[in-house]
PDB file of N, CA and C in Angstrom:
ATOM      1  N   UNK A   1     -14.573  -5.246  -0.545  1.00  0.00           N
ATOM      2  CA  UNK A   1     -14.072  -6.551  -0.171  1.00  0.00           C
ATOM      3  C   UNK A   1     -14.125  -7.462  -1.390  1.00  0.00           C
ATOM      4  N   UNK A   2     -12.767  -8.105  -1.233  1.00  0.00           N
ATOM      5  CA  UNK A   2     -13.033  -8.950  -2.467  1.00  0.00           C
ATOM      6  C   UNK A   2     -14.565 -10.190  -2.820  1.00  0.00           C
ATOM      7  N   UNK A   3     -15.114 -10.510  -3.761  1.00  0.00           N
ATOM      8  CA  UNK A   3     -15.938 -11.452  -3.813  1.00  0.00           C
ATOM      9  C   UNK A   3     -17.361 -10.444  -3.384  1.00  0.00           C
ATOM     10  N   UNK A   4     -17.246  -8.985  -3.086  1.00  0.00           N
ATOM     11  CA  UNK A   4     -18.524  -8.598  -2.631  1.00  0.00           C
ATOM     12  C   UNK A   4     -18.639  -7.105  -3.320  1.00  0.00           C
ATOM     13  N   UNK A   5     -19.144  -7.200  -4.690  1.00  0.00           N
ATOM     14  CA  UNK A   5     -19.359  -6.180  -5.529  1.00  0.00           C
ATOM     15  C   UNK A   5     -19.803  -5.183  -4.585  1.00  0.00           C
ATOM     16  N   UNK A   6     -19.778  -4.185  -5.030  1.00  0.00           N
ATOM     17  CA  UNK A   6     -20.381  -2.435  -4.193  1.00  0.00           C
ATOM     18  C   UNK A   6     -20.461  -2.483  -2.701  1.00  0.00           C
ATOM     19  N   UNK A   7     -19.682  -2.758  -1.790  1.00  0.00           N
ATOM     20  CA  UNK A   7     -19.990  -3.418  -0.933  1.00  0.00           C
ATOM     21  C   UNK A   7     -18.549  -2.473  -0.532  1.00  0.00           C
ATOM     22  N   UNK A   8     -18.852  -1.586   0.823  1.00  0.00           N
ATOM     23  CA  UNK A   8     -17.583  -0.592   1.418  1.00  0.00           C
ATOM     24  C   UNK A   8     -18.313  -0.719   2.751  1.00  0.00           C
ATOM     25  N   UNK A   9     -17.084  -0.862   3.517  1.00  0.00           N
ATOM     26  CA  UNK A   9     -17.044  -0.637   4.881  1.00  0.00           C
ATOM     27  C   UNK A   9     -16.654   0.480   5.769  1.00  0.00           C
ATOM     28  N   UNK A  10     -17.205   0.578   6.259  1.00  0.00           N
ATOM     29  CA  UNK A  10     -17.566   2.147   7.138  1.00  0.00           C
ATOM     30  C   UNK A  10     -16.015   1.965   8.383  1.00  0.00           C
ATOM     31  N   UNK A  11     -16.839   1.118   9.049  1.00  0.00           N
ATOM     32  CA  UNK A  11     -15.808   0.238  10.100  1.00  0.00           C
ATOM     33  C   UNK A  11     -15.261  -0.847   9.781  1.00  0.00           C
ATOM     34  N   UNK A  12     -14.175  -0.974   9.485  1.00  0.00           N
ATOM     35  CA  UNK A  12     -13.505  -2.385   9.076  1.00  0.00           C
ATOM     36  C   UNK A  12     -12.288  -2.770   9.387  1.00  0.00           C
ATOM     37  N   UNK A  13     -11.613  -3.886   9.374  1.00  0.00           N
ATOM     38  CA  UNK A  13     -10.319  -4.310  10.052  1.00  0.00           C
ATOM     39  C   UNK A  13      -9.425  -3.443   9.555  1.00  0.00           C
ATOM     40  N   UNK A  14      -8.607  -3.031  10.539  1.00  0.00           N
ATOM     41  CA  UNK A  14      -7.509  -2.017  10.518  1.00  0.00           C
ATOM     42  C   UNK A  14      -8.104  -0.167   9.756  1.00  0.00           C
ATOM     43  N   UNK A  15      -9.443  -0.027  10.304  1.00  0.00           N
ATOM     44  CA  UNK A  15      -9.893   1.337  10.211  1.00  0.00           C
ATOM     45  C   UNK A  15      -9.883   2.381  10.739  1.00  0.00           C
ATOM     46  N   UNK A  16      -9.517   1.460  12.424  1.00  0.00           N
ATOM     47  CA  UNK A  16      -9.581   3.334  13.239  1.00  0.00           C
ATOM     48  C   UNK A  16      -8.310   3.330  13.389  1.00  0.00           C
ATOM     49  N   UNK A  17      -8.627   4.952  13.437  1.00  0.00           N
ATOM     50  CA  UNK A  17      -7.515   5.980  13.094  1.00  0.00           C
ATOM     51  C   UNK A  17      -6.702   6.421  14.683  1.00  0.00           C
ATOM     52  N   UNK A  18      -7.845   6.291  15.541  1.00  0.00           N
ATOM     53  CA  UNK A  18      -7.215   7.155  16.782  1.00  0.00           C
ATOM     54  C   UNK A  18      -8.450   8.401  17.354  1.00  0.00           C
ATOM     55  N   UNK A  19      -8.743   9.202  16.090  1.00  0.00           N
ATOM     56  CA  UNK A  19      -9.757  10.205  15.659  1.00  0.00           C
ATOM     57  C   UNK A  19     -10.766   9.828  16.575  1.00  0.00           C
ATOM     58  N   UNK A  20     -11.883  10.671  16.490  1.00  0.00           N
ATOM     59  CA  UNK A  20     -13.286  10.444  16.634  1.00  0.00           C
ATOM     60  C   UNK A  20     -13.787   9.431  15.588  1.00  0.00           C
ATOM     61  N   UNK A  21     -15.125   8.965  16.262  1.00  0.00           N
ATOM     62  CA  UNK A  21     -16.118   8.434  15.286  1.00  0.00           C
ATOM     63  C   UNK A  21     -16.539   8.854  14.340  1.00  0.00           C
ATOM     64  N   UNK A  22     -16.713   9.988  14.115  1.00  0.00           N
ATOM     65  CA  UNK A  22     -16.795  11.278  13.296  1.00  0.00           C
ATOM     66  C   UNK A  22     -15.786  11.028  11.907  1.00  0.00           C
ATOM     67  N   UNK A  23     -14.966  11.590  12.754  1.00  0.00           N
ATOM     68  CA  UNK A  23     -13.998  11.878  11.469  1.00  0.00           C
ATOM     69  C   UNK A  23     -13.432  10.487  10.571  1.00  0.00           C
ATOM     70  N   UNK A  24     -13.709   8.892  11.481  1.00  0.00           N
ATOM     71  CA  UNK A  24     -13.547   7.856  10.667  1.00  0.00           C
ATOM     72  C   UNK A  24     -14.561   7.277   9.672  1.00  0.00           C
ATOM     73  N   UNK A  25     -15.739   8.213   9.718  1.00  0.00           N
ATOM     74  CA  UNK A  25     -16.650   8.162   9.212  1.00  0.00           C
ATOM     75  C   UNK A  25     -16.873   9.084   8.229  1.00  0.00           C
ATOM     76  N   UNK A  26     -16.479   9.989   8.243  1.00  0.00           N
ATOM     77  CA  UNK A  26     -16.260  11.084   7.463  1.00  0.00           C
ATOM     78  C   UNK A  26     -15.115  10.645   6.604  1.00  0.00           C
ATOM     79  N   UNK A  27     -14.170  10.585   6.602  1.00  0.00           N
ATOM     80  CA  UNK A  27     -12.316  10.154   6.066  1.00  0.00           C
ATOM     81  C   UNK A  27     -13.207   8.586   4.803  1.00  0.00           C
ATOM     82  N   UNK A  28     -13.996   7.796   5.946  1.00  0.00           N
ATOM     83  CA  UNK A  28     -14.250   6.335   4.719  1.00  0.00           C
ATOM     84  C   UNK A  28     -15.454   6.516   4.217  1.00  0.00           C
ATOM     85  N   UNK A  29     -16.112   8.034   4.446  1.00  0.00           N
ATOM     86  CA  UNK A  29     -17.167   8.418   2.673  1.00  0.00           C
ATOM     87  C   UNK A  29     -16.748   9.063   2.213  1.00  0.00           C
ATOM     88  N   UNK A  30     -15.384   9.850   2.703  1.00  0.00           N
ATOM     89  CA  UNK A  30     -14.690  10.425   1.203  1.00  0.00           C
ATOM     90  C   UNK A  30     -14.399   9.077   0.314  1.00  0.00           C
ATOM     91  N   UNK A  31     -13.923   8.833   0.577  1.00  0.00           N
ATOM     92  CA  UNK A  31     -12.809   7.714  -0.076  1.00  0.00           C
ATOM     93  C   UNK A  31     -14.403   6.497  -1.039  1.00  0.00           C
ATOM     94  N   UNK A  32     -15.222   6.350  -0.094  1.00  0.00           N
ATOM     95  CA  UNK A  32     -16.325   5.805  -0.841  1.00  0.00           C
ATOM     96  C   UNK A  32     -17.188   6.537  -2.071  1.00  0.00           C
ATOM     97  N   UNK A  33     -17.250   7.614  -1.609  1.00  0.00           N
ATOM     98  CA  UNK A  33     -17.791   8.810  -2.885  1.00  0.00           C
ATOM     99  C   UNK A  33     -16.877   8.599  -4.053  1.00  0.00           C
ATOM    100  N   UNK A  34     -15.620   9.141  -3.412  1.00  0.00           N
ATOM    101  CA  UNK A  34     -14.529   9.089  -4.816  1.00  0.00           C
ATOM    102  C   UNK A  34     -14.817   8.086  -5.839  1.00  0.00           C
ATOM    103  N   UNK A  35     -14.795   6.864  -4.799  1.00  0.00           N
ATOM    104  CA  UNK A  35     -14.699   5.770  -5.998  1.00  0.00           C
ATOM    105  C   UNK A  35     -15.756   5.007  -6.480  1.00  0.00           C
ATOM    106  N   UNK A  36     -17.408   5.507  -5.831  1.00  0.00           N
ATOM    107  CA  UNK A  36     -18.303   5.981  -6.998  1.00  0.00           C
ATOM    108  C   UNK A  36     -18.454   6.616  -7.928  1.00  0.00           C
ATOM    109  N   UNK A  37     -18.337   7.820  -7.673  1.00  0.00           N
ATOM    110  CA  UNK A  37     -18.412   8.829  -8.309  1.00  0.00           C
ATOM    111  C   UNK A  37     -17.284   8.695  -9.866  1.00  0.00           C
ATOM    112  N   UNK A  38     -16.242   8.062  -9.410  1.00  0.00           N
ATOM    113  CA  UNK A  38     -15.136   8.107 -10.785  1.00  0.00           C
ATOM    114  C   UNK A  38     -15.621   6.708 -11.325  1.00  0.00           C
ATOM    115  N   UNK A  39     -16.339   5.204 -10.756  1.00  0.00           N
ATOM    116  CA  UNK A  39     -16.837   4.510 -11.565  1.00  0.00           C
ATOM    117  C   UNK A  39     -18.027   5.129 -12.658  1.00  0.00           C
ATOM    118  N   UNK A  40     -18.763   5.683 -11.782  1.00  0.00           N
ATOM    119  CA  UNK A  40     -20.189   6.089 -12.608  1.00  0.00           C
ATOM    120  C   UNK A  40     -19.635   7.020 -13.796  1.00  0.00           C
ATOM    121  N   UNK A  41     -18.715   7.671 -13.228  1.00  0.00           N
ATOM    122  CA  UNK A  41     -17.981   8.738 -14.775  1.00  0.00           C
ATOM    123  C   UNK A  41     -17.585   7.379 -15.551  1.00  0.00           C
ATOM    124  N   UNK A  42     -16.922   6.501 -15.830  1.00  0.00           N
ATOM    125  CA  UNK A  42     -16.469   5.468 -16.350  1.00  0.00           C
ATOM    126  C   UNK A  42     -17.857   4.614 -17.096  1.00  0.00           C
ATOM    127  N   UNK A  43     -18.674   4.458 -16.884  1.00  0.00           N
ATOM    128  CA  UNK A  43     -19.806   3.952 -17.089  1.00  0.00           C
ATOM    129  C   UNK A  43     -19.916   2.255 -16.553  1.00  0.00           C
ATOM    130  N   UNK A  44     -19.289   2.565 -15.519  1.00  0.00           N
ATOM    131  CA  UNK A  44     -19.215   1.419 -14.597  1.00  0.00           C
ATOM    132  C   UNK A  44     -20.594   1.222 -13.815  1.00  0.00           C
ATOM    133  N   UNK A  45     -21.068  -0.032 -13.476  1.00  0.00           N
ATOM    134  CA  UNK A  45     -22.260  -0.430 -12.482  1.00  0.00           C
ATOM    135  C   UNK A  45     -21.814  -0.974 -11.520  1.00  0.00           C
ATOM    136  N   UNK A  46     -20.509  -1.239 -11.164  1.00  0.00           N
ATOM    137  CA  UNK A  46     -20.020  -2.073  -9.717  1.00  0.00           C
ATOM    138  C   UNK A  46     -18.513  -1.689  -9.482  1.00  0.00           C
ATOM    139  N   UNK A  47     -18.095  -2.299  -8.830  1.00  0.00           N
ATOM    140  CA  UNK A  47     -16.945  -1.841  -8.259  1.00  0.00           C
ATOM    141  C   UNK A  47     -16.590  -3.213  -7.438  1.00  0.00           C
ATOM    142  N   UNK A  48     -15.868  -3.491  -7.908  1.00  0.00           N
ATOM    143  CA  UNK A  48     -14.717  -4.573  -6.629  1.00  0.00           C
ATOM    144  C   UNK A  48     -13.430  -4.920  -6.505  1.00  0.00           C
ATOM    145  N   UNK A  49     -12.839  -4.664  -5.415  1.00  0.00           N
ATOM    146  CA  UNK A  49     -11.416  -4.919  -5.455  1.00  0.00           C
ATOM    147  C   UNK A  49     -10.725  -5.927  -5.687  1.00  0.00           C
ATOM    148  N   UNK A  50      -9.346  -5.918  -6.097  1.00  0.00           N
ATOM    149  CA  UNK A  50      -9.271  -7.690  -5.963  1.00  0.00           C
ATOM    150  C   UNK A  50      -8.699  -7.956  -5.040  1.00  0.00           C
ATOM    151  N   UNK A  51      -8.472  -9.615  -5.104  1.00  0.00           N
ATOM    152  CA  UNK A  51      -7.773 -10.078  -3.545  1.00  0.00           C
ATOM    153  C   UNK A  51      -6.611  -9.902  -3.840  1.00  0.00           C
ATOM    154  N   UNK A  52      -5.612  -9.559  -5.114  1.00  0.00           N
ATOM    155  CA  UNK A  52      -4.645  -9.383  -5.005  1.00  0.00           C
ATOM    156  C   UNK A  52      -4.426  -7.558  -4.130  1.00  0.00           C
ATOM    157  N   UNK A  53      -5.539  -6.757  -4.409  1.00  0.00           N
ATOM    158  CA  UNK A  53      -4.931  -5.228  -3.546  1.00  0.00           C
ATOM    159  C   UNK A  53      -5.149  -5.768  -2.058  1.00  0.00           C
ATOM    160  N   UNK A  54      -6.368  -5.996  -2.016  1.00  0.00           N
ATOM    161  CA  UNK A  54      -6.447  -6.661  -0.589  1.00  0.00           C
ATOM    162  C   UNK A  54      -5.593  -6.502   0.321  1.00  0.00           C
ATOM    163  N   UNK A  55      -4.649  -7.940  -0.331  1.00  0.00           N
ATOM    164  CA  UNK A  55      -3.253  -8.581   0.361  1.00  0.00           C
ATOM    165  C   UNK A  55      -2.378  -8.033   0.117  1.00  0.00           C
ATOM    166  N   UNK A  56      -2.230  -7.007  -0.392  1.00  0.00           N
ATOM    167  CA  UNK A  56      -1.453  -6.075  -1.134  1.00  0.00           C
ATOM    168  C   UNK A  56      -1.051  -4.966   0.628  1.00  0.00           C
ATOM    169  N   UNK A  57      -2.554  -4.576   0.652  1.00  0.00           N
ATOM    170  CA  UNK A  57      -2.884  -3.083   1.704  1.00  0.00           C
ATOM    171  C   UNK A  57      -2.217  -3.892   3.164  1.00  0.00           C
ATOM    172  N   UNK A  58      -3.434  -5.584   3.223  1.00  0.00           N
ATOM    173  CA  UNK A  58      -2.741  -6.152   4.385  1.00  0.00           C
ATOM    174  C   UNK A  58      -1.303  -6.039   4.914  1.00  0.00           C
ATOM    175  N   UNK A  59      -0.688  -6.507   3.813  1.00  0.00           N
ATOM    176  CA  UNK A  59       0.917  -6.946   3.937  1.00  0.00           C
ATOM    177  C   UNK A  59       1.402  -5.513   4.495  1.00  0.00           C
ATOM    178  N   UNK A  60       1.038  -4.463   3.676  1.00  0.00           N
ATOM    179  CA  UNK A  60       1.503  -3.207   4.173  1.00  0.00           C
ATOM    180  C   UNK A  60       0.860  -2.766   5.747  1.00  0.00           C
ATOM    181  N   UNK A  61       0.085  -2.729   5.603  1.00  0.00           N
ATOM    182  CA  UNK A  61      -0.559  -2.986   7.502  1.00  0.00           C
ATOM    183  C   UNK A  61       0.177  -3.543   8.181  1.00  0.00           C
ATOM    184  N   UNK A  62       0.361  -4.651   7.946  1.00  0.00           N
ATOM    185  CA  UNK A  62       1.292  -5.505   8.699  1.00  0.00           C
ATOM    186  C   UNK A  62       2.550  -5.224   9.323  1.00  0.00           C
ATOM    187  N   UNK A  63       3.293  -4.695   7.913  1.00  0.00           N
ATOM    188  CA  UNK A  63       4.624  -4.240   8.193  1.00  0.00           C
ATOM    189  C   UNK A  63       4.780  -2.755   8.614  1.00  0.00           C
ATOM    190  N   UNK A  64       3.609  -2.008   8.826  1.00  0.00           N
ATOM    191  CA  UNK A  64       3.576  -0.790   9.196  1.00  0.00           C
ATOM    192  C   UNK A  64       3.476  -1.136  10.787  1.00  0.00           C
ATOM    193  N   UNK A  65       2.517  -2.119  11.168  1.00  0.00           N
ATOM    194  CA  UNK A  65       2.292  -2.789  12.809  1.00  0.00           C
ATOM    195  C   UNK A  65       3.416  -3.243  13.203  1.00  0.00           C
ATOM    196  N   UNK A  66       4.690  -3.969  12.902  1.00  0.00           N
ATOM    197  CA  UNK A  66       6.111  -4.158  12.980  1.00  0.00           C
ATOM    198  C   UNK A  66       6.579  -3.221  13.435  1.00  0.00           C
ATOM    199  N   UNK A  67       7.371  -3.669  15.455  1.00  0.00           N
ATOM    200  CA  UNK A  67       7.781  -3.199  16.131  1.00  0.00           C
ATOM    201  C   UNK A  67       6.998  -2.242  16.898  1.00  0.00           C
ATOM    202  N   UNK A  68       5.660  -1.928  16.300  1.00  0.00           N
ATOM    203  CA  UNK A  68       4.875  -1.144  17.442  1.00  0.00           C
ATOM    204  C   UNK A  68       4.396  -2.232  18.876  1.00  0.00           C
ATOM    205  N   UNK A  69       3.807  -1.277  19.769  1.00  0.00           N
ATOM    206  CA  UNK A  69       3.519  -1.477  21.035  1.00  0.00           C
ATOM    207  C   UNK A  69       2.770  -2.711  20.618  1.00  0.00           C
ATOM    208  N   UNK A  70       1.822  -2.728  19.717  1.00  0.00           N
ATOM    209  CA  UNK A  70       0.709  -3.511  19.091  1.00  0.00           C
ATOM    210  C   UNK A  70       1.153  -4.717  18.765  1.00  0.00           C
ATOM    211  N   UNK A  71       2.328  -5.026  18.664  1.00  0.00           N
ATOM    212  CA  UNK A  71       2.921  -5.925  17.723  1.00  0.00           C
ATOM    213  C   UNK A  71       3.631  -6.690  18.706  1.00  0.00           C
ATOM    214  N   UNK A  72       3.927  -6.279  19.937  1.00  0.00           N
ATOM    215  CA  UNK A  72       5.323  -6.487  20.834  1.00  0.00           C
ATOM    216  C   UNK A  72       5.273  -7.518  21.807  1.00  0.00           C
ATOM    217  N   UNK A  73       4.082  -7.870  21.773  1.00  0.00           N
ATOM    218  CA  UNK A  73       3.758  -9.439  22.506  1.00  0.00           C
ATOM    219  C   UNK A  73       3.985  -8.278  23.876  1.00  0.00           C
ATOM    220  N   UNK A  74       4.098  -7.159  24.446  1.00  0.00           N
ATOM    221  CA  UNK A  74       4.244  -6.501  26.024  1.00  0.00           C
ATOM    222  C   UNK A  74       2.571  -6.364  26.310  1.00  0.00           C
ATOM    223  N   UNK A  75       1.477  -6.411  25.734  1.00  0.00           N
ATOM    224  CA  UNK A  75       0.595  -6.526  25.800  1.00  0.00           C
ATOM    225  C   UNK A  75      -0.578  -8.160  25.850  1.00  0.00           C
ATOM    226  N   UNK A  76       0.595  -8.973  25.846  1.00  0.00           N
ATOM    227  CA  UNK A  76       0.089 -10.487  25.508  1.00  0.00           C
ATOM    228  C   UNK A  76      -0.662 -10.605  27.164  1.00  0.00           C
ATOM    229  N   UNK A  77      -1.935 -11.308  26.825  1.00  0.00           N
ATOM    230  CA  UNK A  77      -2.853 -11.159  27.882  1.00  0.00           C
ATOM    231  C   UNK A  77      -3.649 -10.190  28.264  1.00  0.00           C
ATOM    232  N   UNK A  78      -3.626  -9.342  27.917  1.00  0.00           N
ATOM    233  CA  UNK A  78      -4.156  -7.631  28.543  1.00  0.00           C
ATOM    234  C   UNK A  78      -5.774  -7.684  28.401  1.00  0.00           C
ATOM    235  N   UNK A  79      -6.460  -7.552  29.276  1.00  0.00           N
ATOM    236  CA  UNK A  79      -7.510  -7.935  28.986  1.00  0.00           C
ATOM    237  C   UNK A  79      -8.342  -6.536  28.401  1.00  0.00           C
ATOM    238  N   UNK A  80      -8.302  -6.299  26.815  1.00  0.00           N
ATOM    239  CA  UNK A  80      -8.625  -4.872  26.576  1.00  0.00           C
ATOM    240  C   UNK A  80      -8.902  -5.607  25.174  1.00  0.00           C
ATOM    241  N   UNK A  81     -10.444  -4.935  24.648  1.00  0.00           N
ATOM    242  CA  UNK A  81     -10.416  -4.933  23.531  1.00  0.00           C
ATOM    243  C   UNK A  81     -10.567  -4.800  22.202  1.00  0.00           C
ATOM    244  N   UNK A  82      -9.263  -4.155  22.469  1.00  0.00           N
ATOM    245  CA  UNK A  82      -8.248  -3.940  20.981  1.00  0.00           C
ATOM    246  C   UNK A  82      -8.278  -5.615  20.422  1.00  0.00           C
ATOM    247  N   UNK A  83      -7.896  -6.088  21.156  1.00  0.00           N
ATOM    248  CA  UNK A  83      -6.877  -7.499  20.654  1.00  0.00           C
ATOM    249  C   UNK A  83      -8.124  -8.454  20.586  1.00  0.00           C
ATOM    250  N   UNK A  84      -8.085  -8.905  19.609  1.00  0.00           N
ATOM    251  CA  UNK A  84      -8.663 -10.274  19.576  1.00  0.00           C
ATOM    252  C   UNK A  84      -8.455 -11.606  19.656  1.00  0.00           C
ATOM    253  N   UNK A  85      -9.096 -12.760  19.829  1.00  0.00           N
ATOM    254  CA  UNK A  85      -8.427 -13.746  20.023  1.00  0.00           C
ATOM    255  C   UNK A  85      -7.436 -14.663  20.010  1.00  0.00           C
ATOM    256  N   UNK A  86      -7.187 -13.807  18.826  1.00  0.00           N
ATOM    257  CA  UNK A  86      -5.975 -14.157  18.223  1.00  0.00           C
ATOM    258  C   UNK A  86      -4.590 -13.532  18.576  1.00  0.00           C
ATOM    259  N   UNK A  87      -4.720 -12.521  19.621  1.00  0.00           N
ATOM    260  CA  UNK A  87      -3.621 -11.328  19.928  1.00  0.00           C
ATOM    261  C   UNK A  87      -3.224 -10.489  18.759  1.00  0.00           C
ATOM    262  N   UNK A  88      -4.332 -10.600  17.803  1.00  0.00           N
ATOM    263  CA  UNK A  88      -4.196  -9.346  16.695  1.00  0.00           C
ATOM    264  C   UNK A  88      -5.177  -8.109  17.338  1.00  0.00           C
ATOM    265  N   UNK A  89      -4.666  -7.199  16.093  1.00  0.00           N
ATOM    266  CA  UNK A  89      -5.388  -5.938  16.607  1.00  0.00           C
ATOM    267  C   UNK A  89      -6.108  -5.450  15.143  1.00  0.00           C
ATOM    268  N   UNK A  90      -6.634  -5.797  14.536  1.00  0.00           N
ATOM    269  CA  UNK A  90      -7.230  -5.396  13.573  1.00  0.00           C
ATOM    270  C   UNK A  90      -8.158  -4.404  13.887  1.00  0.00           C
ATOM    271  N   UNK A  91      -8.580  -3.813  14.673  1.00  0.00           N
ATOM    272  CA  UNK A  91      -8.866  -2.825  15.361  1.00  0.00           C
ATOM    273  C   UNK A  91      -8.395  -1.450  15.010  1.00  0.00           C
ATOM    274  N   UNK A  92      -7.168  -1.195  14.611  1.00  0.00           N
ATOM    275  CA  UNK A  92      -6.027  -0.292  14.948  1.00  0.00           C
ATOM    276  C   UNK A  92      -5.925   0.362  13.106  1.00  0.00           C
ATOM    277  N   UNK A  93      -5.656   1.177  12.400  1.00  0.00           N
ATOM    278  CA  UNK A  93      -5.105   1.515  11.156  1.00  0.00           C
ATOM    279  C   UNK A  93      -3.402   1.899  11.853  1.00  0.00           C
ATOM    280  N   UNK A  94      -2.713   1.601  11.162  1.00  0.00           N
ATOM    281  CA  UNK A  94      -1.217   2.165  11.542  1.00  0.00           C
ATOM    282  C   UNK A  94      -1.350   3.374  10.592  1.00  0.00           C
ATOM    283  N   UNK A  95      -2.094   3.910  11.068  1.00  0.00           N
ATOM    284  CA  UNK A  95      -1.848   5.712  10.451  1.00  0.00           C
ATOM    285  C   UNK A  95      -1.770   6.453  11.197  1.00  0.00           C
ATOM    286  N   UNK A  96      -2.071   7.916  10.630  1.00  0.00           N
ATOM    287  CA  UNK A  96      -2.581   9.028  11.047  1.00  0.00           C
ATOM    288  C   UNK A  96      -3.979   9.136  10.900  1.00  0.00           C
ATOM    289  N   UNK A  97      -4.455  10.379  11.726  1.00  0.00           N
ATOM    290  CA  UNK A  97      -5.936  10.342  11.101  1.00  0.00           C
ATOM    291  C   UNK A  97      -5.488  11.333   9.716  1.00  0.00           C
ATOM    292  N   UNK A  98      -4.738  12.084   9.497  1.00  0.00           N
ATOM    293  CA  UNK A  98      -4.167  13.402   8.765  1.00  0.00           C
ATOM    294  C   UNK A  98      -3.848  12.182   7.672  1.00  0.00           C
ATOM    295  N   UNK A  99      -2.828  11.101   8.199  1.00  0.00           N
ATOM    296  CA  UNK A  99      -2.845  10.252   6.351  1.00  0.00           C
ATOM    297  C   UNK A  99      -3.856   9.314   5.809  1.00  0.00           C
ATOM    298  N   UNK A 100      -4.773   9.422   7.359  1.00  0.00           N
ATOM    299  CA  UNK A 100      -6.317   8.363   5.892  1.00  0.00           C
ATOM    300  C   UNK A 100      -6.460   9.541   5.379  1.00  0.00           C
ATOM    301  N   UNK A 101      -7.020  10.815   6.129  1.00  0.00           N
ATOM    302  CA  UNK A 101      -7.452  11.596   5.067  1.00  0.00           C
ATOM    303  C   UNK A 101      -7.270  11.721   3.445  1.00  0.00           C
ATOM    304  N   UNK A 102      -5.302  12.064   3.689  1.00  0.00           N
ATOM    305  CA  UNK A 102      -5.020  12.316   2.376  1.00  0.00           C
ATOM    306  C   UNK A 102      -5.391  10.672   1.404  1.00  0.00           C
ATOM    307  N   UNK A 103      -5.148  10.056   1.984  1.00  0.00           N
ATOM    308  CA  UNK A 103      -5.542   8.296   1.351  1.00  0.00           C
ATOM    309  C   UNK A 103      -7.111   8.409   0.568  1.00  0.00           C
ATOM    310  N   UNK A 104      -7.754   8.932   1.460  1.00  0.00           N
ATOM    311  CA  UNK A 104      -9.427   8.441   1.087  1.00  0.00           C
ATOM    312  C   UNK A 104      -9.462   9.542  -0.068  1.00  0.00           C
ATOM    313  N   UNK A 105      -8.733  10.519  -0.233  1.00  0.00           N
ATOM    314  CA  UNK A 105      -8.705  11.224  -1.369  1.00  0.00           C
ATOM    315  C   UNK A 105      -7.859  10.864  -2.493  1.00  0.00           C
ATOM    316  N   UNK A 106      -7.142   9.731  -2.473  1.00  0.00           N
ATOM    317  CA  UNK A 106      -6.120   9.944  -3.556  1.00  0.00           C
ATOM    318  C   UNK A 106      -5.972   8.177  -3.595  1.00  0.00           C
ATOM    319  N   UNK A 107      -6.093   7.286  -2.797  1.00  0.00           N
ATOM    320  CA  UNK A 107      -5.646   5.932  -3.146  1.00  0.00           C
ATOM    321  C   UNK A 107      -6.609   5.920  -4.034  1.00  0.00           C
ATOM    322  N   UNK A 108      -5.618   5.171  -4.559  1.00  0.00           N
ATOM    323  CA  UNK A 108      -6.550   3.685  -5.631  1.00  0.00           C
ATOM    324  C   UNK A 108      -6.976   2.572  -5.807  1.00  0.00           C
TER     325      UNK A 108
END
């Protein structure tokens, strides 16, 4: 998160996959190892993203949530929750569990 050196989230807005608990947990310590493991090769002591990838990943979330069920206001009111107060679902990854995988291995 931006502003919060070494600092990875296990569970975080727009993380689950659909999957088990398991495997979203498994899928975001690959992806956390990786990008220890290639700082410490670097001779790096921290790690933080900026707010420009951030808003970068958001925007793409976003427009990946465009036109789904999630998105469609046919759920406005539903008392379930996914949705938060806001009638967002940050709850939700618009993936696969099959493309975090390949993600937690290969994004940057």
């Amino acid at each position: 998160m931006p502003g919060l050196p070494n600092h990875f989230m296990i569970f975080g807005p727009y993380g689950w996959t659909g999957a088990s608990w398991h495997v979203l947990v498994q899928t975001a310590s690959t992806h956390i190892s990786r990008v220890a493991r290639g700082d410490y090769r670097q001779g790096a002591t921290c790690v933080e993203v900026s707010e420009e990838a951030t808003d970068r990943y958001h925007s793409g979330v976003l427009e990946r949530m465009t036109g789904s069920l999630w998105f469609s206001n046919r759920c406005d009111g539903a008392n379930s929750y996914y949705f938060d107060h806001h009638g967002d679902v940050p709850y939700v990854r618009p993936s696969s569990g099959r493309e975090a995988r390949k993600a937690a291995r290969s994004f940057r």
